[in-house]
Protein backbone atom coordinates (compact mmCIF):
# COMPACT_ATOMS: atom_id res chain seq x y z
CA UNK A 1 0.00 0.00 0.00
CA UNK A 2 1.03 3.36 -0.72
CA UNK A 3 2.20 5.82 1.93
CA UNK A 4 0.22 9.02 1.46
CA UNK A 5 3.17 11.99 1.82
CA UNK A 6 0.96 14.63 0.99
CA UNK A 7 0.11 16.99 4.37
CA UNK A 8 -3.08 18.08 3.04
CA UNK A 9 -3.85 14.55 2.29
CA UNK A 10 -3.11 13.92 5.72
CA UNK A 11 -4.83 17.02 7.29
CA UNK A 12 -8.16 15.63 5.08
CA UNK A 13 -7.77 12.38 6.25
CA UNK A 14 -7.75 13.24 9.87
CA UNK A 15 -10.50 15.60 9.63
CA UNK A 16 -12.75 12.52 7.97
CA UNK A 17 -11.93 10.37 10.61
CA UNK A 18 -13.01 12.54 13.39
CA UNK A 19 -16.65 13.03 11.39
CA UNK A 20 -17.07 9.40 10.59
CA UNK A 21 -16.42 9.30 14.31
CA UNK A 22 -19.24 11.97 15.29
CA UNK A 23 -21.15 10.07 12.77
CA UNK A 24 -21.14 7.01 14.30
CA UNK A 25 -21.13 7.79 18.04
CA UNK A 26 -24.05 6.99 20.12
CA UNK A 27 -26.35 9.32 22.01
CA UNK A 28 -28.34 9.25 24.99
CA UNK A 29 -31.71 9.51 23.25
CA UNK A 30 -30.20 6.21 20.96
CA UNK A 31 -30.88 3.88 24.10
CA UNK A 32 -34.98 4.54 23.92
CA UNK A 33 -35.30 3.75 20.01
CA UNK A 34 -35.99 -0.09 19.73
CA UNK A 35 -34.47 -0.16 16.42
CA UNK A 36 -30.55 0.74 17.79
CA UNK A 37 -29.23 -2.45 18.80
CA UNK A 38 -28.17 -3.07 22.82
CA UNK A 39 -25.03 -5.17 24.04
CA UNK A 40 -26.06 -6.84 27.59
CA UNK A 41 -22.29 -7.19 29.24
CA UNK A 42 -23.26 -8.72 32.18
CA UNK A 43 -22.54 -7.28 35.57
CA UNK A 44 -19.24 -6.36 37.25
CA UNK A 45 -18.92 -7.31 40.94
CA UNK A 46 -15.04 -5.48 40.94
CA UNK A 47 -16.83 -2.33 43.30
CA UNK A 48 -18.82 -5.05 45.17
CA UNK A 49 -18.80 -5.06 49.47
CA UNK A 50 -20.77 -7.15 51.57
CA UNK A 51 -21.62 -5.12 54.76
CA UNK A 52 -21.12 -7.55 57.35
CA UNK A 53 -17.48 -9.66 58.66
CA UNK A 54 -16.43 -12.56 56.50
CA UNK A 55 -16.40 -14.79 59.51
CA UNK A 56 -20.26 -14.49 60.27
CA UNK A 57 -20.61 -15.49 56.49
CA UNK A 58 -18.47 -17.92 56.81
CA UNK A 59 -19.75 -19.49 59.95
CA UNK A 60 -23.53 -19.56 58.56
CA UNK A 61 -21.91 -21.57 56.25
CA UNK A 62 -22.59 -19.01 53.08
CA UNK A 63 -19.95 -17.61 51.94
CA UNK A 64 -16.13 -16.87 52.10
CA UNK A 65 -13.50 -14.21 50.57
CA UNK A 66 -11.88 -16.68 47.66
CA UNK A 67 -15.40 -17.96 46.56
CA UNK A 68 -16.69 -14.71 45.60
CA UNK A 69 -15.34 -13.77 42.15
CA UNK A 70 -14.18 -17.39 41.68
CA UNK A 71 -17.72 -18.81 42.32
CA UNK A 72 -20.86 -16.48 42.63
CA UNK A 73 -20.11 -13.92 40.08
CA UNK A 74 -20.27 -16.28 37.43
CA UNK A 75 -23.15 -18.22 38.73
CA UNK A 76 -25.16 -14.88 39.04
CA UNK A 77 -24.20 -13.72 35.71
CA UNK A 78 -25.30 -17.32 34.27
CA UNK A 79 -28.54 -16.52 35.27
CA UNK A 80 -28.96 -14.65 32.39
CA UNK A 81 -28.37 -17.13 30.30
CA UNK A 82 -30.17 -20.03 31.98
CA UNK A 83 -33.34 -17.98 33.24
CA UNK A 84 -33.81 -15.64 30.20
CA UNK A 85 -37.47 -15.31 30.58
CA UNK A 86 -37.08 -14.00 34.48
CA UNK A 87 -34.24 -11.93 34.36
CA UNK A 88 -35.26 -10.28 30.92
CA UNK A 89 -32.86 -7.66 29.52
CA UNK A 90 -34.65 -6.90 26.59
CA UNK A 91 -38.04 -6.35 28.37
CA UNK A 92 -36.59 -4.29 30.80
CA UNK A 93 -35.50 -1.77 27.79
CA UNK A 94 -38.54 -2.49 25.53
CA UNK A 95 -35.99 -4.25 23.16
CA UNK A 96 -37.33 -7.03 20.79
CA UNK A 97 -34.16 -8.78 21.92
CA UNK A 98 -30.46 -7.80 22.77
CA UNK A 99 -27.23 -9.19 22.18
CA UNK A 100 -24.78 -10.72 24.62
CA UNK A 101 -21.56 -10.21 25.49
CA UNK A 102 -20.57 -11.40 28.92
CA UNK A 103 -17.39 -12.44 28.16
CA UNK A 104 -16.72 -8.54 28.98
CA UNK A 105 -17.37 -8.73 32.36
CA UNK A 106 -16.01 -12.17 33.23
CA UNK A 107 -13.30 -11.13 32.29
CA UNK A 108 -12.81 -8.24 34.69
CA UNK A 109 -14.93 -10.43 37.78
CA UNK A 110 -12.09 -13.02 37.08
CA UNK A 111 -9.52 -10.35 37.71
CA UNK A 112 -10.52 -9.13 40.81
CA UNK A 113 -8.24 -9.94 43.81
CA UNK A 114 -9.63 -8.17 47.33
CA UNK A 115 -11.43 -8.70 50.18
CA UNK A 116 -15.40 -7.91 49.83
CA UNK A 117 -16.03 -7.54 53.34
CA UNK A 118 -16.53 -4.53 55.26
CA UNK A 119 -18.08 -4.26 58.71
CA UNK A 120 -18.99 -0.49 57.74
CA UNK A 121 -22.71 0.36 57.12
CA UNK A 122 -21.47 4.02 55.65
CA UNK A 123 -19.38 1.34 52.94
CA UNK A 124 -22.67 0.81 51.42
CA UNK A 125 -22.90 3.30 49.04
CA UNK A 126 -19.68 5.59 47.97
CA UNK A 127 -19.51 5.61 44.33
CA UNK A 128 -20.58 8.21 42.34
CA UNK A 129 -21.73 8.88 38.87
CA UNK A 130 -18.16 10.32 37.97
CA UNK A 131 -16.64 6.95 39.92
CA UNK A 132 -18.77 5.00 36.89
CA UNK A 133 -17.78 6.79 34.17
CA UNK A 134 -14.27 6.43 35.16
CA UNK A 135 -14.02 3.19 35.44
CA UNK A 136 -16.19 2.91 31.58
CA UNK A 137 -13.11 4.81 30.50
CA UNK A 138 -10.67 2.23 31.95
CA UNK A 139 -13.07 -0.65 30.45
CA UNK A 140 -11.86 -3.24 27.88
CA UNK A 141 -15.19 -4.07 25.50
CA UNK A 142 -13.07 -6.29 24.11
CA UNK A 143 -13.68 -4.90 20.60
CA UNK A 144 -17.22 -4.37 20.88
CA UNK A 145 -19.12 -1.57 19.35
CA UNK A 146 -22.37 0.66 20.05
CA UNK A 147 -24.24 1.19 22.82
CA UNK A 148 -23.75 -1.48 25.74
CA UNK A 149 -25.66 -2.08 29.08
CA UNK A 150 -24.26 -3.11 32.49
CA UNK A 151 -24.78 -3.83 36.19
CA UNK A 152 -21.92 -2.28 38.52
CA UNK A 153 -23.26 -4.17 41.83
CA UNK A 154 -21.76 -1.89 44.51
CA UNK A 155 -23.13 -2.51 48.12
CA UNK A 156 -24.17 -6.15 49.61
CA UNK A 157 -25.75 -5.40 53.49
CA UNK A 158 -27.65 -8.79 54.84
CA UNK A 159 -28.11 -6.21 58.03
CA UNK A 160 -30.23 -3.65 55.59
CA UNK A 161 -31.83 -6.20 53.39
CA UNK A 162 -30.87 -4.31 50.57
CA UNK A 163 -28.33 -4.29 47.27
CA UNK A 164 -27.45 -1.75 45.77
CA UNK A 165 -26.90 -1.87 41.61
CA UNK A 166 -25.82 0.79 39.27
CA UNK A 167 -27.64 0.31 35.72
CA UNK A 168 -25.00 1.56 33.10
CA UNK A 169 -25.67 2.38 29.46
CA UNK A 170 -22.48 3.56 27.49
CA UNK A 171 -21.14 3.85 24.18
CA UNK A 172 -18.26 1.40 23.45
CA UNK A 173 -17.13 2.65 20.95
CA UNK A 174 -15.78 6.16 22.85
CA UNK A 175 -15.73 4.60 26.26
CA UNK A 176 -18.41 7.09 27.55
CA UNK A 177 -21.49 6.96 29.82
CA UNK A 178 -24.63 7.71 28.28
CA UNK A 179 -26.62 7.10 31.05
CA UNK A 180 -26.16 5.97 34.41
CA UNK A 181 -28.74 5.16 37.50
CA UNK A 182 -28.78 4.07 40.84
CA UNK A 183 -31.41 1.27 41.82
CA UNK A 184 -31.36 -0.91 45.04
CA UNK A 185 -33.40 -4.19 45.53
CA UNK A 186 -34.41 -6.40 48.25
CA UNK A 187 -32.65 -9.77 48.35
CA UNK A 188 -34.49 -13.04 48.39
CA UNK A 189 -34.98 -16.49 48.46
CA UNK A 190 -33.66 -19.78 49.06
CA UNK A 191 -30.19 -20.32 49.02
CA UNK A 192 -27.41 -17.51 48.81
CA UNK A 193 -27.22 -17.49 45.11
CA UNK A 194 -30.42 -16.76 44.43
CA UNK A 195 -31.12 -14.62 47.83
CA UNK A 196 -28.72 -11.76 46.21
CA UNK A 197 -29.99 -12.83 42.80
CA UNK A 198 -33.38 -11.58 43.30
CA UNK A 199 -32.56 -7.63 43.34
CA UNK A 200 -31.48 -8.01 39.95
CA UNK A 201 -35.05 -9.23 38.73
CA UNK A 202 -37.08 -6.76 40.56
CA UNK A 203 -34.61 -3.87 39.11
CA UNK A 204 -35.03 -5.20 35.57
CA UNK A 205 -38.75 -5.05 36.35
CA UNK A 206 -39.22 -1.94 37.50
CA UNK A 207 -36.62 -0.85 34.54
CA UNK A 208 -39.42 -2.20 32.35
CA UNK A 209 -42.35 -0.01 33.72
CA UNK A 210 -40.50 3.05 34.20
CA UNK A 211 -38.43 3.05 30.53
CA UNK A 212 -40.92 4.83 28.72
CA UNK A 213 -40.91 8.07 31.77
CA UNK A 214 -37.17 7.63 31.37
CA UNK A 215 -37.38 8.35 28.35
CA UNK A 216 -39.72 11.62 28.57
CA UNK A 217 -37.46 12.51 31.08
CA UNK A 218 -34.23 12.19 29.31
CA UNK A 219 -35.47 13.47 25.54
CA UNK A 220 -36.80 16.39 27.15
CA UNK A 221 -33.56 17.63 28.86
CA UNK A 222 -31.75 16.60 25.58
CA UNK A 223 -34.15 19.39 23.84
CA UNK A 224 -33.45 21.96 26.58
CA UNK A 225 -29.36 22.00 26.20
């Protein structure tokens, strides 16, 4: 192939790049039109804590440190897979179906290495929305493009009966954050899997009745800026 020497050439080049790239790029209103295709990724359990000391897990015979990452996130991402019809990505977005990907985020749950517990209540919640798109930023989508959707799972407290989940929309493509929110669900159930399982139905569901006021919501500040 032939090296292009020209600088004009070059300067023209560069300048076409950058508006195929505009072109192309997602936007926040994209994620309400059915017709723009959705990436589930999964969810990421690297920001997870469980409120509450490992050894009172481990002595009710639930859960320990190692298992974690090694064990549960991959079981509760499986879910997905196995249980399509409960926990129901495309329903929660009003998506005739979405695509899957969750090779993304096992790959970052298998690279975690620290300890989950924290005997803090405060520990709960501390991220914020610029925490999120910071660590988007950092992601690898593993060559993935458009818009894809995620679950950061941030606090675990047995004490509060609560989980706390932050539902991610971004464009891969850039690396950036079109939408972001914080939802928390009550765990339960039988068994631990599917006691901490449970939050992420019941925040898919309520996704799926309150999309279309999202969407009000988020078109209409679009219009004012």
């Amino acid at each position: 192939m032939q090296n292009i020497k020209n600088p004009k050439w070059s300067v023209t080049l560069f300048f076409l790049f950058l508006s195929l790239q505009t072109l192309f790029a997602q936007t926040k209103s994209d994620i309400f039109y059915e017709n723009v295709p959705v990436t589930w990724l999964g969810i990421d359990f690297s920001q997870a804590k469980f409120v509450g000391s490992e050894a009172a897990y481990k002595a009710s015979g639930q859960l320990v440190n190692s298992e974690f990452a090694e064990k549960y996130a991959s079981a509760w991402n499986n879910l997905f897979i196995t249980e399509p019809k409960k926990y129901d990505v495309a329903r929660a977005i009003h998506r005739p179906s979405v695509a899957y990907a969750l090779d993304v985020t096992e790959k970052a749950n298998k690279a975690i290495n620290k300890n989950f517990f924290t005997e803090r209540e405060e520990d709960f919640k501390t991220l914020t929305e610029q925490n999120i798109s910071d660590l988007i930023k950092q992601y690898d989508f593993q060559g993935k493009t458009g818009i894809g959707m995620m679950f950061f799972v941030e606090g675990m407290s047995k004490g509060q009966e609560e989980e706390g989940v932050w539902v991610v929309f971004m464009d891969m493509n850039s690396k950036t954050v079109l939408l972001t929110s914080y939802q928390t669900g009550k765990p339960g159930g039988f068994g631990f899997r599917n006691y901490w399982a449970k939050p992420f139905y019941t925040i898919l569901k309520s996704m799926a009745s309150d999309f279309d006021q999202w969407k009000k919501s988020t078109l209409k500040n679009e219009k004012k800026s």
